[in-house]
C-alpha atoms as a PDB file:
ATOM      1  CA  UNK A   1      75.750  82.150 113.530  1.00  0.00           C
ATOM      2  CA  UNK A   2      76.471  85.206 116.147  1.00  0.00           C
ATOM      3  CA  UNK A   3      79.758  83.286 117.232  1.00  0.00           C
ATOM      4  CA  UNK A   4      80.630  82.701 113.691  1.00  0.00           C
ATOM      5  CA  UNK A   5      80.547  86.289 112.483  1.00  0.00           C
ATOM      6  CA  UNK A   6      82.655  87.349 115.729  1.00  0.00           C
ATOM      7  CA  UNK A   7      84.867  85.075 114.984  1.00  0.00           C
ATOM      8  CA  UNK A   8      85.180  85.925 111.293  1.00  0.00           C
ATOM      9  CA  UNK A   9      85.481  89.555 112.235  1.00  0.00           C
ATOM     10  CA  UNK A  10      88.561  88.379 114.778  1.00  0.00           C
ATOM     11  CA  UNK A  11      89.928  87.026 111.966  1.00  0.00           C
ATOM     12  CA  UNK A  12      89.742  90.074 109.926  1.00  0.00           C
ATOM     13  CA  UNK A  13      91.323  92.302 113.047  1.00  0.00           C
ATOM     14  CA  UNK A  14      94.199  89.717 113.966  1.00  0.00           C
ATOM     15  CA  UNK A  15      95.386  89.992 109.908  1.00  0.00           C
ATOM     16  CA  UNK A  16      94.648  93.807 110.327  1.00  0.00           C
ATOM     17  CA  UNK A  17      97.118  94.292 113.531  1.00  0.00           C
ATOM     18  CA  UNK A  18      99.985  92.013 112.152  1.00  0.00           C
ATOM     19  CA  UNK A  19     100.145  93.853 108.820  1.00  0.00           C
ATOM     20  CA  UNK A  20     100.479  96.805 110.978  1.00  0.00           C
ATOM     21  CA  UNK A  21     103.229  95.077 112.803  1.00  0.00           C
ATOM     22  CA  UNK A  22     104.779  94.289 109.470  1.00  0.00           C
ATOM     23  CA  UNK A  23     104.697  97.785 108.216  1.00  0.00           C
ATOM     24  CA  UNK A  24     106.172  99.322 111.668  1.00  0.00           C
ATOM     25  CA  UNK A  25     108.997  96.960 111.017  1.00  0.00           C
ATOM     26  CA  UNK A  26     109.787  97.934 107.624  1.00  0.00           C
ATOM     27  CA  UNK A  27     109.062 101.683 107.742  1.00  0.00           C
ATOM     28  CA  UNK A  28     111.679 101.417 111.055  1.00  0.00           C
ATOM     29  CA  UNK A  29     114.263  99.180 108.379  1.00  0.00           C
ATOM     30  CA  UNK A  30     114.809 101.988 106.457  1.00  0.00           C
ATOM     31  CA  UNK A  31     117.164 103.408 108.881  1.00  0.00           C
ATOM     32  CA  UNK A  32     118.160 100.559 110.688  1.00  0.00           C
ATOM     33  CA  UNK A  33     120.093 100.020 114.234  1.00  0.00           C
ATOM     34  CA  UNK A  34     122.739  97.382 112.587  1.00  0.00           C
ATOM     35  CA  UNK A  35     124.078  95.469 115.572  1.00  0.00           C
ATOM     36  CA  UNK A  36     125.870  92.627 113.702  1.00  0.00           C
ATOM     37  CA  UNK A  37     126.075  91.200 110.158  1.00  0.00           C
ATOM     38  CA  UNK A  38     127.490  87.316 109.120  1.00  0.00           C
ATOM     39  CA  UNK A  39     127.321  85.116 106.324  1.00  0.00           C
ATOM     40  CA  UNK A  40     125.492  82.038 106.089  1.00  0.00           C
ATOM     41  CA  UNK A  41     126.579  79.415 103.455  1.00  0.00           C
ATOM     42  CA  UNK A  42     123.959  77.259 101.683  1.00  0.00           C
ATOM     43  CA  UNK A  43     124.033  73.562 101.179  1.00  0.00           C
ATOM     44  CA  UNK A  44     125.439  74.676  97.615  1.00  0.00           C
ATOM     45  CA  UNK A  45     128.350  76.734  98.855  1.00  0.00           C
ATOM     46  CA  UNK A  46     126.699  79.817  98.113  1.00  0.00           C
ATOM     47  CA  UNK A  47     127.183  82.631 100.591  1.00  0.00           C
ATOM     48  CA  UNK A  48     124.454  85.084 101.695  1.00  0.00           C
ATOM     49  CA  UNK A  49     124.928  87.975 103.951  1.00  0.00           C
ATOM     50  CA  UNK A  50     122.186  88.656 107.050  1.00  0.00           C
ATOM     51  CA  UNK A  51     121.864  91.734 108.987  1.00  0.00           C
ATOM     52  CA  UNK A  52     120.457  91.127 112.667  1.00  0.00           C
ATOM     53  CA  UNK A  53     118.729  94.224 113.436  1.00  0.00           C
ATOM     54  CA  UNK A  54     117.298  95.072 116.788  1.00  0.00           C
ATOM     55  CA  UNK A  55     113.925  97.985 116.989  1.00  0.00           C
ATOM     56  CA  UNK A  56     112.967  97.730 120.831  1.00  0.00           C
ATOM     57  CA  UNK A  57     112.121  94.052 121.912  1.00  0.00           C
ATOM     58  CA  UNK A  58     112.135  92.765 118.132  1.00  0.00           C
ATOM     59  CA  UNK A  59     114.601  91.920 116.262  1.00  0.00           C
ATOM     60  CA  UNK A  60     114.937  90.768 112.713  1.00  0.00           C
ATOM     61  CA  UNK A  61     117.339  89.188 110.233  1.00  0.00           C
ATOM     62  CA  UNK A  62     118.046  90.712 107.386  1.00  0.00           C
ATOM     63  CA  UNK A  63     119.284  88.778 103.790  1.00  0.00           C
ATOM     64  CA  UNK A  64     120.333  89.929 100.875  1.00  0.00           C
ATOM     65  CA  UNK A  65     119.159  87.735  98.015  1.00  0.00           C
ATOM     66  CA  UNK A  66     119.873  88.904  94.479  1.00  0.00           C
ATOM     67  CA  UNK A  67     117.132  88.027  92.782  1.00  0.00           C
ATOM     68  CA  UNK A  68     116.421  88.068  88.650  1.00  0.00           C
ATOM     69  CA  UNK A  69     113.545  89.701  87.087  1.00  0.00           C
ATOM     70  CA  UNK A  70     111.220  88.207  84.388  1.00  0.00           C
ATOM     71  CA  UNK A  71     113.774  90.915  81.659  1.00  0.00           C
ATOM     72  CA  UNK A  72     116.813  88.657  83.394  1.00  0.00           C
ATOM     73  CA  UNK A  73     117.775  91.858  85.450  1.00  0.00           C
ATOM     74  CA  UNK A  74     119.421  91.174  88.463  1.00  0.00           C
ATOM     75  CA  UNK A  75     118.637  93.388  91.604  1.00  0.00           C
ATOM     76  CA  UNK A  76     118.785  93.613  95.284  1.00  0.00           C
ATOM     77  CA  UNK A  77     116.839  92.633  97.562  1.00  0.00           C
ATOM     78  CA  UNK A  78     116.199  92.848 101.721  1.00  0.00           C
ATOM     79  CA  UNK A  79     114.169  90.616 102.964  1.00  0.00           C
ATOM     80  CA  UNK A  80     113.661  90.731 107.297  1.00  0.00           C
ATOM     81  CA  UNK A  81     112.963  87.512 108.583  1.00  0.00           C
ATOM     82  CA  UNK A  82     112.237  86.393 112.534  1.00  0.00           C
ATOM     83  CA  UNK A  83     114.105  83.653 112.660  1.00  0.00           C
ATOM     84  CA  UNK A  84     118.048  83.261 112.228  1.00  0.00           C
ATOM     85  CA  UNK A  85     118.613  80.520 109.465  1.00  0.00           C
ATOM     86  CA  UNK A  86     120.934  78.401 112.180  1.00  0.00           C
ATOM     87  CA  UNK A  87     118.353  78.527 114.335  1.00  0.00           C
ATOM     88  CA  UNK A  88     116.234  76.373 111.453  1.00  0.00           C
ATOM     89  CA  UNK A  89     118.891  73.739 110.617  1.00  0.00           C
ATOM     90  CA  UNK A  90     117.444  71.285 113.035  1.00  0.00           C
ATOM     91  CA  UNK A  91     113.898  71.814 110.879  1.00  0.00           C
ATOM     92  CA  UNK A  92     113.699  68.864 108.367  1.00  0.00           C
ATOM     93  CA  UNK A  93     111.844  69.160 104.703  1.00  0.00           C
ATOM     94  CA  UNK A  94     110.277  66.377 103.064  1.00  0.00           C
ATOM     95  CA  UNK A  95     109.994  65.749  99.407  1.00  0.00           C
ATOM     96  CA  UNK A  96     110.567  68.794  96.355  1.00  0.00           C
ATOM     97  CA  UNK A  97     108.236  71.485  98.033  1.00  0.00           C
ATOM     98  CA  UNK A  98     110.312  73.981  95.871  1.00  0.00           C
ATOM     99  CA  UNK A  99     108.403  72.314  92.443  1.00  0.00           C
ATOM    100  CA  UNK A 100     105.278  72.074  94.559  1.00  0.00           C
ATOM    101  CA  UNK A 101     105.141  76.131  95.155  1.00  0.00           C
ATOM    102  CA  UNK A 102     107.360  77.622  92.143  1.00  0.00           C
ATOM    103  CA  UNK A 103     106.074  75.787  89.402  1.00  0.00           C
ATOM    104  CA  UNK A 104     102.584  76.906  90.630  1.00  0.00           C
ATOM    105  CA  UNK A 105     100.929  79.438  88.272  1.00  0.00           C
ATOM    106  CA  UNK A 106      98.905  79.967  91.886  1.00  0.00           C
ATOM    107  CA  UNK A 107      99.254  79.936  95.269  1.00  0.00           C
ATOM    108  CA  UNK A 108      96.566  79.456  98.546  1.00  0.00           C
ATOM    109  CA  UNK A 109      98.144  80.113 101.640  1.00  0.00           C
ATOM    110  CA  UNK A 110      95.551  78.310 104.082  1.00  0.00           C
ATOM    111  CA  UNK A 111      95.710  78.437 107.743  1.00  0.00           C
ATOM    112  CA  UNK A 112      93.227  78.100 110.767  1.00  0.00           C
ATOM    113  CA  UNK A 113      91.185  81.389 110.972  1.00  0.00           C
ATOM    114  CA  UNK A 114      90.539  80.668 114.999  1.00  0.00           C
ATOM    115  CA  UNK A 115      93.895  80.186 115.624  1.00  0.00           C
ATOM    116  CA  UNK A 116      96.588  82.579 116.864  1.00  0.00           C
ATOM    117  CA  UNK A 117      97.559  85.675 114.836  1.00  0.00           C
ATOM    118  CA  UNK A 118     101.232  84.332 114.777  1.00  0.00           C
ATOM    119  CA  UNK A 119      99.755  81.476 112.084  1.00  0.00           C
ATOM    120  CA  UNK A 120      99.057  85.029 110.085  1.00  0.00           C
ATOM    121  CA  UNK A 121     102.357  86.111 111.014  1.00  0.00           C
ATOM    122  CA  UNK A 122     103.774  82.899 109.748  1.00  0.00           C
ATOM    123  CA  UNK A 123     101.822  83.139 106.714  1.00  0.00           C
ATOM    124  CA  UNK A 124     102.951  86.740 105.763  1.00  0.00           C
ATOM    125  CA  UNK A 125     106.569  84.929 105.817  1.00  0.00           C
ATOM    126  CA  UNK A 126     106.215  83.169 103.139  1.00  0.00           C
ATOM    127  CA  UNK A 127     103.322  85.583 101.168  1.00  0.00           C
ATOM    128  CA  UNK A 128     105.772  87.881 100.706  1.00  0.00           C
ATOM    129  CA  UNK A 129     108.387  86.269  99.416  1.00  0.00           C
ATOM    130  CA  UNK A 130     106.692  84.232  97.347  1.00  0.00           C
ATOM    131  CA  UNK A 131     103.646  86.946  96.083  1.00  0.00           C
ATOM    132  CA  UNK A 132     103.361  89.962  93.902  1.00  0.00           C
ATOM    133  CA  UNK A 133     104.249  92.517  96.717  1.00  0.00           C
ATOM    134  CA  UNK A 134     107.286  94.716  96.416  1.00  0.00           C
ATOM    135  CA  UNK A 135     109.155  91.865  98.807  1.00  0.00           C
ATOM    136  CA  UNK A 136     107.999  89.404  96.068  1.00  0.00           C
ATOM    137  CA  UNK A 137     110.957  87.313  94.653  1.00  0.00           C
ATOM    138  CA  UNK A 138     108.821  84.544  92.361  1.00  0.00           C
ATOM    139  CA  UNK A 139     105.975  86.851  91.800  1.00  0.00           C
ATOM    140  CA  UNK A 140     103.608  84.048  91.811  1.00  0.00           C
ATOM    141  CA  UNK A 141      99.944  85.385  92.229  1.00  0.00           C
ATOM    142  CA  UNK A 142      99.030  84.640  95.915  1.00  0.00           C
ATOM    143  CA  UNK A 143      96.068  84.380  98.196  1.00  0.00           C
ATOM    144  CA  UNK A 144      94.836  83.946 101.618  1.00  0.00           C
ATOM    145  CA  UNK A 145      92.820  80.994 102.639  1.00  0.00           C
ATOM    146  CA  UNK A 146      91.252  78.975 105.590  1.00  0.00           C
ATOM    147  CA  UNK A 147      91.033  75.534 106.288  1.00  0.00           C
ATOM    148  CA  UNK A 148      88.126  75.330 108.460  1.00  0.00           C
ATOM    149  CA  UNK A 149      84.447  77.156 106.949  1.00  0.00           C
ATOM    150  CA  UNK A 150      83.744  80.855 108.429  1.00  0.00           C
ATOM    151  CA  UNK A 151      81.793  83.833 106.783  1.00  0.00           C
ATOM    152  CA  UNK A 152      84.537  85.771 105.479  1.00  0.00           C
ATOM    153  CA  UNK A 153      85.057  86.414 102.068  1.00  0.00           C
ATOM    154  CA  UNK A 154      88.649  83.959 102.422  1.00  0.00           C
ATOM    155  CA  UNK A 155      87.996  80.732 100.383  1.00  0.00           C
ATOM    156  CA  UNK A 156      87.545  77.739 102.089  1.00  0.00           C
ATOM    157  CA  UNK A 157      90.851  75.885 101.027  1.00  0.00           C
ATOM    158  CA  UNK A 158      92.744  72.080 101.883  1.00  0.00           C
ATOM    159  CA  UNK A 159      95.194  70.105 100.429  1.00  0.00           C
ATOM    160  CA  UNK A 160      92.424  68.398  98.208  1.00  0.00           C
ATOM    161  CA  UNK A 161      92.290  71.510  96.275  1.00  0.00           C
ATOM    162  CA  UNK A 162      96.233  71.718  95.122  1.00  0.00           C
ATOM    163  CA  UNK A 163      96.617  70.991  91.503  1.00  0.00           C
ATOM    164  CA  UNK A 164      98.824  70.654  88.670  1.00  0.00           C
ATOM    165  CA  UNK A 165      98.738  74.394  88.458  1.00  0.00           C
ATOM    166  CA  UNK A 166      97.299  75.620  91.785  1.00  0.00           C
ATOM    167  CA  UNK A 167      99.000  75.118  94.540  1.00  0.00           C
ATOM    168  CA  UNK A 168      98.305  75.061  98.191  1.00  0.00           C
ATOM    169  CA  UNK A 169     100.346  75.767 101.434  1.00  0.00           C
ATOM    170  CA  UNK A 170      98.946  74.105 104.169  1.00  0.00           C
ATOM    171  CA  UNK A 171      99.861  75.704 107.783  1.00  0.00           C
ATOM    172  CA  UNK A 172      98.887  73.923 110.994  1.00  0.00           C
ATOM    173  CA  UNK A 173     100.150  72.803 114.785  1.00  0.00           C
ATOM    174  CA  UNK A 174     100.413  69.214 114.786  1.00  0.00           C
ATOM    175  CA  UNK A 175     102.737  66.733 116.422  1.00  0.00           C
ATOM    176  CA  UNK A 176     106.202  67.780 114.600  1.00  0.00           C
ATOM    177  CA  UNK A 177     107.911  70.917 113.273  1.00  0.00           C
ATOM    178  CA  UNK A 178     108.889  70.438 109.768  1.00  0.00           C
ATOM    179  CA  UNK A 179     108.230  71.211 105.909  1.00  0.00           C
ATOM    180  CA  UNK A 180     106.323  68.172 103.620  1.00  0.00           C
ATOM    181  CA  UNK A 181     105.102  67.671 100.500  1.00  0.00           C
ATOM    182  CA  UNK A 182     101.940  65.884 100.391  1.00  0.00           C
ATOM    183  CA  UNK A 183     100.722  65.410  96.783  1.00  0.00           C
ATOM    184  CA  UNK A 184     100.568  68.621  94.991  1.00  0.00           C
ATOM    185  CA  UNK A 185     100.342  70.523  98.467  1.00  0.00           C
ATOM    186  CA  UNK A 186     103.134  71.715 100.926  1.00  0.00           C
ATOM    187  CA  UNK A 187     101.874  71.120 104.657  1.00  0.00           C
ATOM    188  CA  UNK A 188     104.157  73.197 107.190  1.00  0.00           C
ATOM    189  CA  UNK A 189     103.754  72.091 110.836  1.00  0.00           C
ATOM    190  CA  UNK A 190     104.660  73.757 114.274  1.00  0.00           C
ATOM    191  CA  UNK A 191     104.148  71.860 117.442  1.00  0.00           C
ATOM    192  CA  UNK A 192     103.300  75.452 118.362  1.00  0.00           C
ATOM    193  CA  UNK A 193     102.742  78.939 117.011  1.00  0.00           C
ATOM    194  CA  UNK A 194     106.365  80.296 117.235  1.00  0.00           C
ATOM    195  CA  UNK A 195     108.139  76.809 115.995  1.00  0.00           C
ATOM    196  CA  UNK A 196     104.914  76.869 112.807  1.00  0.00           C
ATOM    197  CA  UNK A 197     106.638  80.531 112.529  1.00  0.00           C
ATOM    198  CA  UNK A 198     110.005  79.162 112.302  1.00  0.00           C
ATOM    199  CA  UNK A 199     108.810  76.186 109.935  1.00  0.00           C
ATOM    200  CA  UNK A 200     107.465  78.722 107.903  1.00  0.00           C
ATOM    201  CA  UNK A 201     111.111  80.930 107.781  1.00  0.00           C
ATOM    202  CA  UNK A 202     112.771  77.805 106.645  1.00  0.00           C
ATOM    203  CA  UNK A 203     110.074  77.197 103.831  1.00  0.00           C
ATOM    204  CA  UNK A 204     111.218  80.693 102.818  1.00  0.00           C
ATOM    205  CA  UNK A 205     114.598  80.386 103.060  1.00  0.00           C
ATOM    206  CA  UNK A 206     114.399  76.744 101.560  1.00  0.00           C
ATOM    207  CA  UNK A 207     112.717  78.665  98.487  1.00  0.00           C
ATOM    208  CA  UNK A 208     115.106  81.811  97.725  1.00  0.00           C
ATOM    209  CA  UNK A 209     118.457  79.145  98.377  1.00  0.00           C
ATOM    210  CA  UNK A 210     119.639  79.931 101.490  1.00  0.00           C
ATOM    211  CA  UNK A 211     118.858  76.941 103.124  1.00  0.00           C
END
């Protein structure tokens, strides 16, 4: 019980320093170093311009989606990402995960709560794009889950529990790196923290059109 309320408390800290890190990065976006800019065409033909912006050691791409309010106003919107999207191409998706998540009038985000706090950081990816936040595109009410029982308050959350309605986003290091759709649930899988992170950018990107 002592290890299992250390560990829940880990969990709370490692979600605690990458929103941090998150917030560092966009307070420094605001005045951005711009060291390069190109355009990336979708699948569709659609071009979308990226910034690659360098603060220190990290550095973060930068698209500009246009994105349409629930009034069908059209406005601008910056969204940093850790990955460049040719850097993702290789990344295969399985099945309509876009259905799956935006069709969702919910969404769990679950991951492994005593894993690394890049499986947060890969979570945030997607949370923010897809959530209520000020990044928010779909505005699709979004919450943080686990996969594996602790003491925190975070629900206790699998594939089993994606419905019609709800739906789940499974994250977890397994054998491959790639984007599936597995009943009503969208399992994305890194065969390590950093390729889960990219699985999770081309989720993302997969989502707003880009890719």
């Amino acid at each position: 019980m002592e290890q299992e309320k250390k560990l829940g408390i880990l969990f709370y800290v490692l979600i605690a320093i990458t929103i941090a890190m998150i917030i560092f990065a966009v307070i420094s976006f605001k005045k951005p170093i711009l060291n390069d800019k190109y355009v990336y065409t979708s699948p569709s033909g659609e071009q979308f311009q990226f910034f690659k912006s360098k603060l220190e050691n990290f550095t973060q791409h930068i698209a500009t989606i246009y994105a349409v309010d629930k009034k069908g106003n059209k406005h601008q919107v910056d969204i940093p990402f850790i990955n460049d999207p040719y850097s993702l191409e290789d990344i295969e998706i399985f099945g309509n995960v876009k259905d799956k998540i935006l069709k969702k009038q919910g969404i769990f985000v679950t991951l492994d709560p005593y894993g690394s706090s890049k499986s947060v950081l890969a979570a945030i990816e997607i949370t923010r794009v897809i959530g209520t936040n000020d990044y928010g595109v779909f505005k699709i009410p979004t919450q943080s889950a686990t996969f594996k029982p602790t003491n925190t308050t975070f629900p206790y959350i699998n594939c089993a529990n994606a419905t019609k309605d709800i739906g789940v986003i499974y994250l977890f290091l397994g054998n491959n790196t790639r984007v599936a759709s597995l009943g009503e649930c969208v399992v994305v899988e890194g065969k390590n923290y950093d390729d889960l992170i990219k699985a999770a950018d081309k989720l993302t990107l997969h989502l707003l059109g880009v890719m």
